[in-house]
C-alpha atoms as a PDB file:
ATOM      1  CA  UNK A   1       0.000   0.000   0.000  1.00  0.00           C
ATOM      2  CA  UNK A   2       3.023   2.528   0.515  1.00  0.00           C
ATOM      3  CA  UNK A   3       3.986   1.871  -3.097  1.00  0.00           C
ATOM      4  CA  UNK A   4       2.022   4.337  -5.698  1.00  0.00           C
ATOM      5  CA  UNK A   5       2.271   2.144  -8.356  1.00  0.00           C
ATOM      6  CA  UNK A   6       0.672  -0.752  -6.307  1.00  0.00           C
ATOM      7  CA  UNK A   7      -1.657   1.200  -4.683  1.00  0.00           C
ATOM      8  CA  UNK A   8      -3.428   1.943  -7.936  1.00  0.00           C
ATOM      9  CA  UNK A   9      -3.444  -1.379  -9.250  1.00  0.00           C
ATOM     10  CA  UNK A  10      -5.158  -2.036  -5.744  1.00  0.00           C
ATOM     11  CA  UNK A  11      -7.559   0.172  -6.167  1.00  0.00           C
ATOM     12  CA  UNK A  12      -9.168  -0.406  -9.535  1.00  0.00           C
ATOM     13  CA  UNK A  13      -9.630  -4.070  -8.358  1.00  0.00           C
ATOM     14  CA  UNK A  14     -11.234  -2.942  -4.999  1.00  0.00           C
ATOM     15  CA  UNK A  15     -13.531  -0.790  -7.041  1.00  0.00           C
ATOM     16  CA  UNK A  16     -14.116  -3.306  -9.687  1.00  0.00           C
ATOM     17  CA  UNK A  17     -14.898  -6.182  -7.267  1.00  0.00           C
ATOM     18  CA  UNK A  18     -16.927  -4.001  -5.237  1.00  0.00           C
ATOM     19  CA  UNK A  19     -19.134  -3.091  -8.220  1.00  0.00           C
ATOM     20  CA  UNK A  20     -19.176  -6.792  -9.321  1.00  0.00           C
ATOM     21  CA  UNK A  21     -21.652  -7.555  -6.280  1.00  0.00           C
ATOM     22  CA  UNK A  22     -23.959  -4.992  -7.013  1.00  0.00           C
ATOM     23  CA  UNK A  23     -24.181  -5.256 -10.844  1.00  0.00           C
ATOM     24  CA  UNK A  24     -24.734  -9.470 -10.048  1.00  0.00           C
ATOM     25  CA  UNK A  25     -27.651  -8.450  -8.315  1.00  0.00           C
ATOM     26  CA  UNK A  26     -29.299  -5.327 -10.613  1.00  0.00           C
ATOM     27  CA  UNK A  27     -28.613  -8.182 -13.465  1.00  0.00           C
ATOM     28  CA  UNK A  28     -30.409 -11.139 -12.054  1.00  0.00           C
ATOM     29  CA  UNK A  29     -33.440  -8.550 -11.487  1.00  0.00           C
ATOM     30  CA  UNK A  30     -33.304  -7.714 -15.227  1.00  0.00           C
ATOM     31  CA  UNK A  31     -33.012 -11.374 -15.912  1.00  0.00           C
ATOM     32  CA  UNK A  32     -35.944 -12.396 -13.804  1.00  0.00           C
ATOM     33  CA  UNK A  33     -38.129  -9.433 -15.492  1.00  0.00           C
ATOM     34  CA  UNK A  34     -38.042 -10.932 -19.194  1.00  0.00           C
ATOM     35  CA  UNK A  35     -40.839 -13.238 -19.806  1.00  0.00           C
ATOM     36  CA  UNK A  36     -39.960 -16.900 -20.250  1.00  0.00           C
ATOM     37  CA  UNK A  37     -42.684 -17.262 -22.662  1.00  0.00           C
ATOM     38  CA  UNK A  38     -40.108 -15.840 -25.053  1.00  0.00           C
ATOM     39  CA  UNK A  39     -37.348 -18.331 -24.494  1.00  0.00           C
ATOM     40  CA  UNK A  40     -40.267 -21.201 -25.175  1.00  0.00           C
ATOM     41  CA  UNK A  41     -41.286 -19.321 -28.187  1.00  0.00           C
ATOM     42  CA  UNK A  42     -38.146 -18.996 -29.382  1.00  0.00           C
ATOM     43  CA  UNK A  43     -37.267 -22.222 -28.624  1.00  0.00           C
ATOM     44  CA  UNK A  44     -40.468 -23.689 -30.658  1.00  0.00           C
ATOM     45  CA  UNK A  45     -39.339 -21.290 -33.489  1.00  0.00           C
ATOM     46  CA  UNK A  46     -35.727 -23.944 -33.629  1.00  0.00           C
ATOM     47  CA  UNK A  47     -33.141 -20.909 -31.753  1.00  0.00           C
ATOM     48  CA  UNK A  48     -30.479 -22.030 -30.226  1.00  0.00           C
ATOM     49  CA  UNK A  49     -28.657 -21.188 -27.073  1.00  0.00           C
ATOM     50  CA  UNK A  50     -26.378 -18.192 -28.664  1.00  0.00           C
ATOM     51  CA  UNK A  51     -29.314 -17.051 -30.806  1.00  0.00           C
ATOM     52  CA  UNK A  52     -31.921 -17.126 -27.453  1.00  0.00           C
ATOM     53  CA  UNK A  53     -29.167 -14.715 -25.804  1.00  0.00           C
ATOM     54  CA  UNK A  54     -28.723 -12.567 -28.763  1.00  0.00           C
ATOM     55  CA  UNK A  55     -32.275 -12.035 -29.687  1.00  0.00           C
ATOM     56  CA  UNK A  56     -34.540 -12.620 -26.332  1.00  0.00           C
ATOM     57  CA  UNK A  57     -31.972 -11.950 -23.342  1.00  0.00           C
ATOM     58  CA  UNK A  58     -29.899  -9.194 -24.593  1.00  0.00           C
ATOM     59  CA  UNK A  59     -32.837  -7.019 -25.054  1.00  0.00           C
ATOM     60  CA  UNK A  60     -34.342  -7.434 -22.642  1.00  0.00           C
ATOM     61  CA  UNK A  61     -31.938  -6.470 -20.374  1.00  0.00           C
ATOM     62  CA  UNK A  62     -30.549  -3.857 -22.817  1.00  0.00           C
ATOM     63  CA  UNK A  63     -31.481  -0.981 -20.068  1.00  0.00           C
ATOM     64  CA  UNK A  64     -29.950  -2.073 -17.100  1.00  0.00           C
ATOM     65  CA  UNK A  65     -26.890  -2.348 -19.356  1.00  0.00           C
ATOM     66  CA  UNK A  66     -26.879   1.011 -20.547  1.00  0.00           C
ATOM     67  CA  UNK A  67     -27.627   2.260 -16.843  1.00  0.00           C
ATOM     68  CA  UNK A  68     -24.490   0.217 -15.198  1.00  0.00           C
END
């Protein structure tokens, strides 16, 4: 901690893992908010994983995203 160049590196990772928690939690919100009627349709409709995440879950939690 006496060492400047150290204590930087120190804290961007205190800040970073600090902010981890908190965005895990603001995420899981957004996640729990989309419908899951979507991923079934979507599902039915033949989309796979990748293409359920590009098209159904990244949308949807497109705010929260832009906010954090």
């Amino acid at each position: 901690m006496g060492n400047p160049s150290v204590f930087k590196l120190v804290l961007v990772s205190q800040v970073i893992w600090k902010d981890a928690g908190w965005a895990c939690v603001i995420f899981l919100a957004a996640l729990s908010a989309i419908d899951p009627e979507r991923y079934e349709s979507s599902a039915i409709d033949g989309a796979g994983y990748w293409r359920r995440l590009w098209h159904v879950t990244l949308p949807g939690i497109r705010p929260v995203i832009m906010i954090l």
